[in-house]
N, C-alpha and C. Protein backbone atom coordinates (compact mmCIF):
# COMPACT_ATOMS: atom_id res chain seq x y z
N UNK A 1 86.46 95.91 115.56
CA UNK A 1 87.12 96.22 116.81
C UNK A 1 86.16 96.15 117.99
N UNK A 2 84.77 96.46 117.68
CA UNK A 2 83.90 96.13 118.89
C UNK A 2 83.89 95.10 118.79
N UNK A 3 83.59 94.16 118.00
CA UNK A 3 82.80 92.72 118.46
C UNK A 3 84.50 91.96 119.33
N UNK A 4 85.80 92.63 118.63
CA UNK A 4 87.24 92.21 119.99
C UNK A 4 86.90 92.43 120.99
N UNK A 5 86.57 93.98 120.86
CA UNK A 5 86.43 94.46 122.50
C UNK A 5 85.63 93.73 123.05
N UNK A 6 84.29 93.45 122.80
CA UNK A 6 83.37 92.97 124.23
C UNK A 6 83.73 91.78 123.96
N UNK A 7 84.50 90.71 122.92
CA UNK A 7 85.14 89.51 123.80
C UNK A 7 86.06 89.27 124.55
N UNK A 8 87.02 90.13 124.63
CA UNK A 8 88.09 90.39 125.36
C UNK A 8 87.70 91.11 126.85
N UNK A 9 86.68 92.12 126.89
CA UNK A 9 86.08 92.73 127.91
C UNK A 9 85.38 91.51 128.58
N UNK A 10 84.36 90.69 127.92
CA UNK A 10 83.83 89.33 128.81
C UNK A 10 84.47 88.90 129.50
N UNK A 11 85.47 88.33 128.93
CA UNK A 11 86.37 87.95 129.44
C UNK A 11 86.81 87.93 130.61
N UNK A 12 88.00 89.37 130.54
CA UNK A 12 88.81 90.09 131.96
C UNK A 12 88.47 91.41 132.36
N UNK A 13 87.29 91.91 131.80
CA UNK A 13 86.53 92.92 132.35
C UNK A 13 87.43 94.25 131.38
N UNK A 14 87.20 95.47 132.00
CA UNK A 14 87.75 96.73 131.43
C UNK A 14 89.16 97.12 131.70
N UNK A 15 89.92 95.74 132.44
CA UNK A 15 91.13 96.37 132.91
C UNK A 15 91.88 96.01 131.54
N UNK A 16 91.18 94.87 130.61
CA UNK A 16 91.83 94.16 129.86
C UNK A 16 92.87 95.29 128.78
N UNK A 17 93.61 94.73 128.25
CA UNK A 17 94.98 95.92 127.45
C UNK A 17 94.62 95.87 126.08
N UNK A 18 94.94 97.33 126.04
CA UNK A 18 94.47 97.48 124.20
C UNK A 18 94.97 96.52 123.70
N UNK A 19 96.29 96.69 123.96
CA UNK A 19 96.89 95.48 122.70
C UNK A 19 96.16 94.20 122.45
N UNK A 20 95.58 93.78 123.49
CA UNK A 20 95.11 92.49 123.25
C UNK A 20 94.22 92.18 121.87
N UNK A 21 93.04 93.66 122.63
CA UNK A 21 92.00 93.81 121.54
C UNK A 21 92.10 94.13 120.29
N UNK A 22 93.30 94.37 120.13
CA UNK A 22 93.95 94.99 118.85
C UNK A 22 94.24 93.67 118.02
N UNK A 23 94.92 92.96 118.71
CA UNK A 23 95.55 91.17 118.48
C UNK A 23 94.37 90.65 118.22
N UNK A 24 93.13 90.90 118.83
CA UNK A 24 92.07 89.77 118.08
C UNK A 24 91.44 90.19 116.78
N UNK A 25 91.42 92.01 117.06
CA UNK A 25 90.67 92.54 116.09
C UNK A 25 91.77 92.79 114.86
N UNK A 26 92.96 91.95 115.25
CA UNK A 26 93.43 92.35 113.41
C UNK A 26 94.19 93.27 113.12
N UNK A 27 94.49 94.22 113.83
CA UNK A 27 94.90 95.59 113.48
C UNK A 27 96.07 96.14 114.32
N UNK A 28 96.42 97.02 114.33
CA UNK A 28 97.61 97.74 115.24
C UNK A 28 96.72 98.15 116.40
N UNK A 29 97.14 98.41 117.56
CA UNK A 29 96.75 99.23 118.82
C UNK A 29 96.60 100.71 118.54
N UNK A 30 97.55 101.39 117.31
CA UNK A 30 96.97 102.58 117.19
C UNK A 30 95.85 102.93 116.30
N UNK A 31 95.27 101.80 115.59
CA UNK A 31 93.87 101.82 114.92
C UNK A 31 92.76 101.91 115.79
N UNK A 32 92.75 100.81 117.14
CA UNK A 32 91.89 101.00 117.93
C UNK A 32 92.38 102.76 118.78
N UNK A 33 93.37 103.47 119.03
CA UNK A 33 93.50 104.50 119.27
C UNK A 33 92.63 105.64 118.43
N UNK A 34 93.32 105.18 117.57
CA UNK A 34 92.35 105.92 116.45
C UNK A 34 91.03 106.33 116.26
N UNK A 35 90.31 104.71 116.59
CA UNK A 35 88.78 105.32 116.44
C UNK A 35 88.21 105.49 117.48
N UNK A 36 89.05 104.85 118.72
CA UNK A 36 88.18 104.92 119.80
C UNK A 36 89.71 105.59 121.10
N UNK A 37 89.76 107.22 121.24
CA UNK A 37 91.02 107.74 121.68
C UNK A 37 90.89 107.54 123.33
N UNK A 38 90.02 106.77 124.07
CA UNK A 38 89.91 106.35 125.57
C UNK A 38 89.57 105.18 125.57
N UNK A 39 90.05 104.24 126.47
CA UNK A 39 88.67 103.16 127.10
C UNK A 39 87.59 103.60 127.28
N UNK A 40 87.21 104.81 127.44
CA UNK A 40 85.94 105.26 127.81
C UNK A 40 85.31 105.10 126.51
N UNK A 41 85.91 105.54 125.05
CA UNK A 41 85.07 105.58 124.47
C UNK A 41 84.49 104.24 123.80
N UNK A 42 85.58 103.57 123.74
CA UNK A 42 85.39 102.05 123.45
C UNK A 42 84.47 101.19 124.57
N UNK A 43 84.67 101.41 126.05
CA UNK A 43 83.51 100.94 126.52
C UNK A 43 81.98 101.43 126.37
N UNK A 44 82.07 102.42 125.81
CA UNK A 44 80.84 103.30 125.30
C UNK A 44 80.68 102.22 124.11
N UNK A 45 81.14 102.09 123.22
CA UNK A 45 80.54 101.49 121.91
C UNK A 45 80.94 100.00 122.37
N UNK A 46 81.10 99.21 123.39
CA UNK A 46 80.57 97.92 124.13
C UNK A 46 79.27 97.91 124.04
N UNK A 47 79.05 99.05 125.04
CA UNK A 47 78.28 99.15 125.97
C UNK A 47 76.55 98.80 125.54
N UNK A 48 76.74 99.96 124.26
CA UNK A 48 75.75 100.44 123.36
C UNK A 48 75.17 98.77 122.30
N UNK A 49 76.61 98.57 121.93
CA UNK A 49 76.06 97.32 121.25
C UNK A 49 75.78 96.00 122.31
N UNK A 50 75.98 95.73 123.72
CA UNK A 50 75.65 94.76 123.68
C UNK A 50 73.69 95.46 124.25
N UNK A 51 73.67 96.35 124.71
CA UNK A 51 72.54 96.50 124.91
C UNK A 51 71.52 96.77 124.14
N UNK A 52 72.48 96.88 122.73
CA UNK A 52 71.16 96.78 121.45
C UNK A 52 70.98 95.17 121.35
N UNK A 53 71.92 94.03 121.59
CA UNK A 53 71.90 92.42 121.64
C UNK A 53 70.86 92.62 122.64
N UNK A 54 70.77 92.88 123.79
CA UNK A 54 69.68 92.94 125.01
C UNK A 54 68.45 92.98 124.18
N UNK A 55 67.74 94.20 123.95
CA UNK A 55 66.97 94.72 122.95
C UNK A 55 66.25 93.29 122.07
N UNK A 56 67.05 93.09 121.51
CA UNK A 56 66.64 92.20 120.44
C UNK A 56 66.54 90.90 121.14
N UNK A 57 67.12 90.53 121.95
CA UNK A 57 66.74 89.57 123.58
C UNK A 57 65.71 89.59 123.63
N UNK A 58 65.08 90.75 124.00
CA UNK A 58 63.61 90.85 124.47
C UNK A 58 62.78 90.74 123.74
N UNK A 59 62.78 91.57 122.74
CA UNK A 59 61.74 91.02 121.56
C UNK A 59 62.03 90.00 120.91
N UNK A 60 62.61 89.14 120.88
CA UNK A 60 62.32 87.87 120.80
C UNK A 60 61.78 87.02 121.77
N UNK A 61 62.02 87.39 122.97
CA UNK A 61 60.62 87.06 124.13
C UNK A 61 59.54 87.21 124.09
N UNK A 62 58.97 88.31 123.48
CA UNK A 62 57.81 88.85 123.70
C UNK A 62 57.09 88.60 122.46
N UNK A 63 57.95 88.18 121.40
CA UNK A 63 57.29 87.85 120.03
C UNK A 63 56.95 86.20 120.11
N UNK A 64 57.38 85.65 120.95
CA UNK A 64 57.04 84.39 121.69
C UNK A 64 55.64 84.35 122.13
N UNK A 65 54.79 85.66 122.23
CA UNK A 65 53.11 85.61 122.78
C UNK A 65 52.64 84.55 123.68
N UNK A 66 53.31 84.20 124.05
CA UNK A 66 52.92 83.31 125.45
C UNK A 66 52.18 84.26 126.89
N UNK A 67 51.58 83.46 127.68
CA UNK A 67 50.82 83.93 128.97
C UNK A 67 52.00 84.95 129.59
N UNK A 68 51.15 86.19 129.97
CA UNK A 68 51.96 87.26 131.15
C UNK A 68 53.46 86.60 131.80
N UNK A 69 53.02 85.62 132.79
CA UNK A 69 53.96 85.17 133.63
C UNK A 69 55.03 84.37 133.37
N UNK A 70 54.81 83.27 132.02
CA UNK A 70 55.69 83.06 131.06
C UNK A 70 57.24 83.75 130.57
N UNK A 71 56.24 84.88 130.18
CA UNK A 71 56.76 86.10 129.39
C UNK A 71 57.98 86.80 130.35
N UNK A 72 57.14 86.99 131.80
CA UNK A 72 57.99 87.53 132.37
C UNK A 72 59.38 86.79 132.79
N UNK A 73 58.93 85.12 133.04
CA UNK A 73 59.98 84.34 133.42
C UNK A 73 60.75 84.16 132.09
N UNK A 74 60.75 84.21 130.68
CA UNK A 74 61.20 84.31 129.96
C UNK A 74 62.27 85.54 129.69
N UNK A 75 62.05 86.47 130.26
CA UNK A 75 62.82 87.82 130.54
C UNK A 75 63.85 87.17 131.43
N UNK A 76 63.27 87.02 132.41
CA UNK A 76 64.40 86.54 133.40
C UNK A 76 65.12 85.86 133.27
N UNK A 77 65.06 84.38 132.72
CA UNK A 77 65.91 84.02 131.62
C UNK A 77 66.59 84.38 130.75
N UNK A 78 66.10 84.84 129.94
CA UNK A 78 67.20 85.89 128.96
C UNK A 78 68.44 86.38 129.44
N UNK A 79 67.62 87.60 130.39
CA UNK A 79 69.12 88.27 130.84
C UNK A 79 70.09 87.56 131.30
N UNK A 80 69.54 86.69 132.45
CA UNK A 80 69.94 85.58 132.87
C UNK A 80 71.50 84.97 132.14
N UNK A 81 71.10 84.41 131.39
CA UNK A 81 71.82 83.57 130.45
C UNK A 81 72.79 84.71 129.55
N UNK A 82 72.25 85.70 129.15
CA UNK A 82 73.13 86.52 128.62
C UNK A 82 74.26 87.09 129.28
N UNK A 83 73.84 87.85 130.77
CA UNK A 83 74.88 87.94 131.21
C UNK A 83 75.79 87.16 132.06
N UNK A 84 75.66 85.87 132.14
CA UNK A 84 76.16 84.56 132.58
C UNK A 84 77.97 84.66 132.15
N UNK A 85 77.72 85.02 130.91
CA UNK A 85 79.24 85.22 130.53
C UNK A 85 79.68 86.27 130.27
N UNK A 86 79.72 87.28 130.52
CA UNK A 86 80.23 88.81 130.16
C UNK A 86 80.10 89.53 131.43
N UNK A 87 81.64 89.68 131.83
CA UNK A 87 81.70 90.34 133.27
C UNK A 87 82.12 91.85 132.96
N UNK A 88 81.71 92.22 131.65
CA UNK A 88 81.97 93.33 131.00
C UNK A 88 80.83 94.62 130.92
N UNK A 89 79.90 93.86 131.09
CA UNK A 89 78.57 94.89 130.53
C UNK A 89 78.30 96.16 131.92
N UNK A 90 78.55 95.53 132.90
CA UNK A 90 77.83 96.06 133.76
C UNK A 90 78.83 97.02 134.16
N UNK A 91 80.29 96.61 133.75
CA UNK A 91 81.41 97.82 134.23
C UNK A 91 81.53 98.64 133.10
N UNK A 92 81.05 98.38 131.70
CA UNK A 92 80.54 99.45 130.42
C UNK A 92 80.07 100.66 131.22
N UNK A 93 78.73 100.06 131.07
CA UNK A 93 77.53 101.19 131.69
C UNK A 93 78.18 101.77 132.84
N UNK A 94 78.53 101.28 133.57
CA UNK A 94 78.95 101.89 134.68
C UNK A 94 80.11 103.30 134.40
N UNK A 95 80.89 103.04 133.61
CA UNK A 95 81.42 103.95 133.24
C UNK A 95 81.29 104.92 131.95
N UNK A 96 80.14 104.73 131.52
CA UNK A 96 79.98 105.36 130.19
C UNK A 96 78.27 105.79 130.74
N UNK A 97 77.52 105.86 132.03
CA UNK A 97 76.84 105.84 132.43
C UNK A 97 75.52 107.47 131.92
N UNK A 98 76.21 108.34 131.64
CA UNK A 98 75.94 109.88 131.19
C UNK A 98 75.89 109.72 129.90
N UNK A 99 76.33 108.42 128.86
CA UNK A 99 76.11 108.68 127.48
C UNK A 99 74.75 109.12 127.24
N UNK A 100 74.52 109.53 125.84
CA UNK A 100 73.19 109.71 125.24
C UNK A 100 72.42 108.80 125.07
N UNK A 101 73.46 108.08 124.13
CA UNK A 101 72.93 106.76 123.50
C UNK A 101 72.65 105.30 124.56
N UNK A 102 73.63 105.29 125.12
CA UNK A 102 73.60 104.31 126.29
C UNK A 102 72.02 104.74 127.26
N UNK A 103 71.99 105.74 127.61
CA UNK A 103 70.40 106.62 128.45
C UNK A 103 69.34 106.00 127.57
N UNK A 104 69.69 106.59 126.33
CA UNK A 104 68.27 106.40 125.34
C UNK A 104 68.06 104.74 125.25
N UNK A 105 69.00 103.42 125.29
CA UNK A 105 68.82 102.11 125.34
C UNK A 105 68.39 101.77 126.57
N UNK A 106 68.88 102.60 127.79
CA UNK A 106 68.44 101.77 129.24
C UNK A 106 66.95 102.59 129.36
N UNK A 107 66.57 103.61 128.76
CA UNK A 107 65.00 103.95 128.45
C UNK A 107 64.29 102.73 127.75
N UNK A 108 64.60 102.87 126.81
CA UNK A 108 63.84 101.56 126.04
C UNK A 108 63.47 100.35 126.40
N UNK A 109 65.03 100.18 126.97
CA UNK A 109 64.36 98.39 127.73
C UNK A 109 63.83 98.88 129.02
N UNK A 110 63.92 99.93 129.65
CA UNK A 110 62.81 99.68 130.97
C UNK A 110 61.44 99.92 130.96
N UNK A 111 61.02 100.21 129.33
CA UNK A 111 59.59 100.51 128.95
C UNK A 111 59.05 98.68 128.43
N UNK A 112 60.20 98.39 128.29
CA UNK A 112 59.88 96.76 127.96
C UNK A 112 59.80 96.27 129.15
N UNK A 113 60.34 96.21 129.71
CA UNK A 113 60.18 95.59 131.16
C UNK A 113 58.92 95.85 131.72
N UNK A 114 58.43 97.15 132.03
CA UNK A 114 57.33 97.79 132.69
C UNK A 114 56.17 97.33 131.44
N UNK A 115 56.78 97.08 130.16
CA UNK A 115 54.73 96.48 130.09
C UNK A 115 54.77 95.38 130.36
N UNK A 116 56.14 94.72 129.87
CA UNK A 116 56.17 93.15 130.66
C UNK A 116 54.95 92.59 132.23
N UNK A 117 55.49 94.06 133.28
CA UNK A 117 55.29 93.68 134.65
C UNK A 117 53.89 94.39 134.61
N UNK A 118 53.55 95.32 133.88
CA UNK A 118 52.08 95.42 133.48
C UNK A 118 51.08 94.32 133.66
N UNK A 119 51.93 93.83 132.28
CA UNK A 119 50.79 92.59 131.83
C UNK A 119 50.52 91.36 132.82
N UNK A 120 51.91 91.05 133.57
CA UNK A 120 51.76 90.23 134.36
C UNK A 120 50.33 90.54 135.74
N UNK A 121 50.94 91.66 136.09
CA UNK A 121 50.04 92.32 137.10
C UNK A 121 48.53 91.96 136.91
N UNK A 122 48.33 92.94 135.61
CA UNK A 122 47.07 92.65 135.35
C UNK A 122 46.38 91.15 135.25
N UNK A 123 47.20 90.68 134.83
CA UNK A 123 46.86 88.87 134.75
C UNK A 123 46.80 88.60 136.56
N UNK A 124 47.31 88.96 137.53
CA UNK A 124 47.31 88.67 138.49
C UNK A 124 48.45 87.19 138.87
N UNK A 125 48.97 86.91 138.15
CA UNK A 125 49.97 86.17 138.11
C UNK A 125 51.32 86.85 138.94
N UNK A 126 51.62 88.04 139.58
CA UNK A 126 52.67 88.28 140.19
C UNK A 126 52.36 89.30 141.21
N UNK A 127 53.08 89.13 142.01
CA UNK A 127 52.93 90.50 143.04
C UNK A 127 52.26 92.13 142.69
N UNK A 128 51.48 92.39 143.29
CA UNK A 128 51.33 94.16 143.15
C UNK A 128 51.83 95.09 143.65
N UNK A 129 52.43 95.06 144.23
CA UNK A 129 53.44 95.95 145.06
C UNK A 129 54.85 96.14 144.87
N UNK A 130 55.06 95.65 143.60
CA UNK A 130 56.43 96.15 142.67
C UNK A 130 56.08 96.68 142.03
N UNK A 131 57.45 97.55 141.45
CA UNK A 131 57.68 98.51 139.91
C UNK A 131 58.32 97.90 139.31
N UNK A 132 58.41 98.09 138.04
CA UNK A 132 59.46 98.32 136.76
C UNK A 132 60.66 98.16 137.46
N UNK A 133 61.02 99.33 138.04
CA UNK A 133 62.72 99.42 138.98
C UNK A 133 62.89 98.59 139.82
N UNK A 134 62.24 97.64 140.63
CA UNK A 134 62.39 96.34 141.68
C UNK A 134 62.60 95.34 140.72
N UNK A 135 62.41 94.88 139.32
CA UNK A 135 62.53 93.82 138.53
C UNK A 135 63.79 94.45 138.00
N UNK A 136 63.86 95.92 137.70
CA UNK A 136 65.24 95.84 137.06
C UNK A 136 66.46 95.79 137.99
N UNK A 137 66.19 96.52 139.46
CA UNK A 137 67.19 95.81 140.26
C UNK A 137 67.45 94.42 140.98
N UNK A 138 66.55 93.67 140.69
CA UNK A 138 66.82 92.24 140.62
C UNK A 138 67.31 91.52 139.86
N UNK A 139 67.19 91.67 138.54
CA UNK A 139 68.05 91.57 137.54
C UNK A 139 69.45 91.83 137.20
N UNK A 140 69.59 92.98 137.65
CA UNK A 140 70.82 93.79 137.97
C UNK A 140 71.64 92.70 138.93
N UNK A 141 71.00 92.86 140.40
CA UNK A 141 71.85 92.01 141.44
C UNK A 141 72.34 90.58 141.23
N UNK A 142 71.52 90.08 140.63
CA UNK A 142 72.03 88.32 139.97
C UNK A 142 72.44 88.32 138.85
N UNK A 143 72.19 89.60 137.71
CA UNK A 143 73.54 89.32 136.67
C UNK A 143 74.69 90.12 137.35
N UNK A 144 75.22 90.70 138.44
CA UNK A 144 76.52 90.88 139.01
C UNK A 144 77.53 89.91 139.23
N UNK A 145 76.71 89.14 139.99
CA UNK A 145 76.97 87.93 140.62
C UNK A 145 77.21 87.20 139.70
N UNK A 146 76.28 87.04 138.64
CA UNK A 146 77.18 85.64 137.44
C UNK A 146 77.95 85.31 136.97
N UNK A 147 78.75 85.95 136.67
CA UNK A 147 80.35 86.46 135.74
C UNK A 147 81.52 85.28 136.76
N UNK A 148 81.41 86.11 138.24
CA UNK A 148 82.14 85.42 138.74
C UNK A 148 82.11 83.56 139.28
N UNK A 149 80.36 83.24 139.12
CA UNK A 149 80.50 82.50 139.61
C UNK A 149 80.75 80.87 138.33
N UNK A 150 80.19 81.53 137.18
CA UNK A 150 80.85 81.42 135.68
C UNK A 150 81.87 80.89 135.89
N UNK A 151 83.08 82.26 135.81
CA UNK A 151 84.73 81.75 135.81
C UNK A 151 84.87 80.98 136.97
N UNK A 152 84.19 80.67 138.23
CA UNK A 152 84.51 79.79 139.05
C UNK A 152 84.52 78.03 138.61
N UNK A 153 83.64 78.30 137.66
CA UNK A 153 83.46 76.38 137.06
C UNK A 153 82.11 76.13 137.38
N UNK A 154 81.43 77.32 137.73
CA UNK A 154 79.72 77.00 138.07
C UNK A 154 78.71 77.40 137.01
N UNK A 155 78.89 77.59 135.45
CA UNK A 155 78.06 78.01 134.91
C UNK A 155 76.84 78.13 135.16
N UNK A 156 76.15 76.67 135.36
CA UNK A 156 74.61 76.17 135.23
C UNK A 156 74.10 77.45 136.11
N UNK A 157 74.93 77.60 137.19
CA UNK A 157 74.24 78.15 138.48
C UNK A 157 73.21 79.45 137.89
N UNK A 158 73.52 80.41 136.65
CA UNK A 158 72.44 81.06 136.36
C UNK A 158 71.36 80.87 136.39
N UNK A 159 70.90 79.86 136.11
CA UNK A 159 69.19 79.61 136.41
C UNK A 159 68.60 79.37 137.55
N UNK A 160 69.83 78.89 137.99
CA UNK A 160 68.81 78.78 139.65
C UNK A 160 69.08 80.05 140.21
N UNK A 161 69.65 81.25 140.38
CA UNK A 161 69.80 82.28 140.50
C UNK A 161 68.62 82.87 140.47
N UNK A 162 68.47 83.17 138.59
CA UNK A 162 67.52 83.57 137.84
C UNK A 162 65.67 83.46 138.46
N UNK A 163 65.98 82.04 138.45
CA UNK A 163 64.80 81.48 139.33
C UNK A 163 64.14 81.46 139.99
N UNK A 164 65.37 81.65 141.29
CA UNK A 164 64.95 82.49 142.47
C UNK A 164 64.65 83.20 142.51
N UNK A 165 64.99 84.24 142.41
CA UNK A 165 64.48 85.74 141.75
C UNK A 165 63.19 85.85 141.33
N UNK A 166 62.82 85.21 140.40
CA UNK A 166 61.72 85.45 139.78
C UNK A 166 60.84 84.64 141.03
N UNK A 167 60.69 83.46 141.34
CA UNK A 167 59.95 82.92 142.48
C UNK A 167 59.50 83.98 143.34
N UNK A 168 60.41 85.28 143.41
CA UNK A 168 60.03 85.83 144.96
C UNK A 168 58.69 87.03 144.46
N UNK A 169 57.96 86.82 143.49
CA UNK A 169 57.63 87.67 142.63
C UNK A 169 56.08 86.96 142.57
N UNK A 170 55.55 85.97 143.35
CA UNK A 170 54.35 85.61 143.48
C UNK A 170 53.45 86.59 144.43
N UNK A 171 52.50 86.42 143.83
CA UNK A 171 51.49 87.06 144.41
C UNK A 171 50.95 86.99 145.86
N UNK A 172 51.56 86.07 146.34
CA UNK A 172 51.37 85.45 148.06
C UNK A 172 52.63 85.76 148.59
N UNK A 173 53.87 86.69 148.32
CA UNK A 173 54.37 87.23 149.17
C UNK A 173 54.25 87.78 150.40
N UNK A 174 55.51 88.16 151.26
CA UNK A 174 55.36 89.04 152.56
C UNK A 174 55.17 91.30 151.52
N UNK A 175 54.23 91.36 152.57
CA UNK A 175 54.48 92.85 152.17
C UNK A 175 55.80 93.63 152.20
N UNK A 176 55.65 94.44 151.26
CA UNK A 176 57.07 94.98 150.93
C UNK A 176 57.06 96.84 151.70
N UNK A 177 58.05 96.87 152.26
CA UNK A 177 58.15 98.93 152.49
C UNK A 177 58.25 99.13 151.00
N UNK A 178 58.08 100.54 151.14
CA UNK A 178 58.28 101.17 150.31
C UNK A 178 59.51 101.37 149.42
N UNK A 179 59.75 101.33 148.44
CA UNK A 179 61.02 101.42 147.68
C UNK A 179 61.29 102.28 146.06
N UNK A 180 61.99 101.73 144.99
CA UNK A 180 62.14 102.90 144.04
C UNK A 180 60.77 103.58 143.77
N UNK A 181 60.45 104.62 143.21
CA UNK A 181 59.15 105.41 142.60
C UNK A 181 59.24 105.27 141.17
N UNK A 182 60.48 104.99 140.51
CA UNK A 182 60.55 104.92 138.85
C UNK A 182 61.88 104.60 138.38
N UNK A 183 62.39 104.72 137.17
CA UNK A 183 62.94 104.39 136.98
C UNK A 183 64.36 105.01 137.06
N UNK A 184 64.11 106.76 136.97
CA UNK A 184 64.95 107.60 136.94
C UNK A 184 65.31 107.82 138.89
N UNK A 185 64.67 107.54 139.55
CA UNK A 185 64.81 107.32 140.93
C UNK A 185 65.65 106.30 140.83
N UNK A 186 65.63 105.43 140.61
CA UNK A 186 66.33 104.32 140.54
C UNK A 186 68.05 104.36 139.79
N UNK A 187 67.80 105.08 138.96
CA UNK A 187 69.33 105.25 137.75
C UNK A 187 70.20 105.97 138.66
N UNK A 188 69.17 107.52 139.38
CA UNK A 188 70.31 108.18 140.20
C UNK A 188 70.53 107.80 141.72
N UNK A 189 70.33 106.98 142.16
CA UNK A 189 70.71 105.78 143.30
C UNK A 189 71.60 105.10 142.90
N UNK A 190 71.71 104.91 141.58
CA UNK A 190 73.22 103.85 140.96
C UNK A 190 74.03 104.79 140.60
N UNK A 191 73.52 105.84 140.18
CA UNK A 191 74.83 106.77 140.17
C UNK A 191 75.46 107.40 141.22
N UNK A 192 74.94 107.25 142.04
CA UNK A 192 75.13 108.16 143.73
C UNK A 192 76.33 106.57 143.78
N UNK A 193 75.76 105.63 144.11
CA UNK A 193 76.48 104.59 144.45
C UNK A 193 77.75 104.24 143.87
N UNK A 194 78.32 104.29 142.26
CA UNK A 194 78.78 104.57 141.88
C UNK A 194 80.18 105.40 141.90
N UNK A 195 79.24 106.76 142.27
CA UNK A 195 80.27 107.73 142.47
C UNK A 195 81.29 107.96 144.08
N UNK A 196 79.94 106.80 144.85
CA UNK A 196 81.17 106.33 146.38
C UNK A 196 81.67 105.68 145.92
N UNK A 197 81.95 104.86 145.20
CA UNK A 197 82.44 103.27 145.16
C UNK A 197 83.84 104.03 144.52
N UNK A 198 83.88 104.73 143.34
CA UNK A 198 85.21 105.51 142.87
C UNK A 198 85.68 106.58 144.09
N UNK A 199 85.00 106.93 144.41
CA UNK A 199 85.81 107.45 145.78
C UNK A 199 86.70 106.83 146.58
N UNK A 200 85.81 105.76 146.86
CA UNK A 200 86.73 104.86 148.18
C UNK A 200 87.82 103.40 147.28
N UNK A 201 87.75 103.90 145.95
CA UNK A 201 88.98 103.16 145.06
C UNK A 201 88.33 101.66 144.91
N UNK A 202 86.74 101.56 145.24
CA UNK A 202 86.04 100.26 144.85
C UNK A 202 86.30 99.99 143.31
C-alpha cells in the first residue's frame, strides 16, 4: 500500500483519493483505512520511506569516493533527479512535519550533507560562507519547482536547475549577509512558514 501511495501521490500530490490507491494497491479502500486511519498517517509512511530511498541516494554518492566538489555536485544531482518526478514528497513532510521518525531521517541526511560541505570547504573547492542549511535550502527551492515543470513536458530541465544552483557555490562569489545558524534554525523557519501558508488556505 505504500509503494501505491507514493505512486499515486507523485503523481497528483496528497489531494489524490483513497480509492485510487487502494485500486493500484490491490485491496479494498477499507484495508488502506485500516492500516493507515488518516492521510496523515499514510503520508507519514510516504514520507518516511521515500526519505529512507534519499538516504540510500546519498550513500551511494559518497561510496563513489570521488574529489570534495564532485561529491558535492553529485548530491545535487541526486536529489535533483529524484525529486524531478514526485510532487509528493515535499507535501509528505510538510504535513507529517512533527513525526519522530520523519525528524530522526531529516537529522541524518543533514549530517550527510554538512560533511559533504565540510569536505568540500576544506578542499577549498566551494564557498566559505555557507552552512549545511543554505545547501539544504537550495535544494529544497529547485526540487519545489520540479514536479511542476516535469508535468509541463520539460523534464530535462532538472539539471540545468540543479546546476545552477550548485554553480552559485564557487568560491569567487559576491559576499553573502548573514543567514540560517543550523539546521534546527532552519526547520523552524519552515515550520513558521508553513503554519502561514495553512492559515491563509495556501
Amino acid at each position: 500500500m505504500i509503494e501505491a501511495a507514493t505512486i499515486v501521490f507523485a503523481e497528483q500530490g496528497l489531494d489524490a483519493p483513497i480509492p485510487e490507491i487502494a485500486r493500484l494497491a490491490g485491496v479494498g479502500k477499507g484495508t488502506v483505512y485500516r492500516n493507515f486511519p488518516t492521510k496523515e498517517h499514510l503520508a507519514a509512511a510516504v514520507a518516511i520511506a521515500r526519505l529512507e530511498q534519499f538516504e540510500r541516494r546519498l550513500a551511494d554518492v559518497l561510496a563513489e569516493r570521488v574529489d570534495p566538489r564532485a561529491t558535492l555536485r553529485g548530491m545535487f544531482v541526486a536529489v535533483a533527479s529524484h525529486l524531478s518526478q514526485d510532487c509528493a514528497l515535499g507535501e509528505a513532510v510538510d504535513v507529517v512535519a512533527d513525526d519522530p521518525q520523519v525528524l530522526a531521517l531529516q537529522r541524518r541526511l543533514s549530517e550527510i550533507v554538512a560533511g559533504v560541505v565540510r569536505d568540500a570547504q576544506s578542499a577549498g573547492v566551494i564557498r566559505q560562507d555557507i552552512a549545511p542549511a543554505d545547501i539544504t535550502i537550495m535544494i529544497m527551492g529547485v526540487a519545489r519547482s520540479l514536479p511542476p515543470l516535469n508535468h509541463g513536458g520539460q523534464p530535462e530541465l532538472w539539471e540545468r536547475y540543479a546546476l545552477l544552483a550548485f554553480d552559485s557555490l564557487r568560491p569567487d562569489g559576491s559576499a553573502l549577509p548573514a543567514g540560517f545558524a543550523d539546521d534546527d534554525e532552519m526547520r523552524l523557519a519552515l515550520r513558521t512558514a508553513r503554519r502561514l501558508r495553512v492559515r491563509r488556505g495556501a
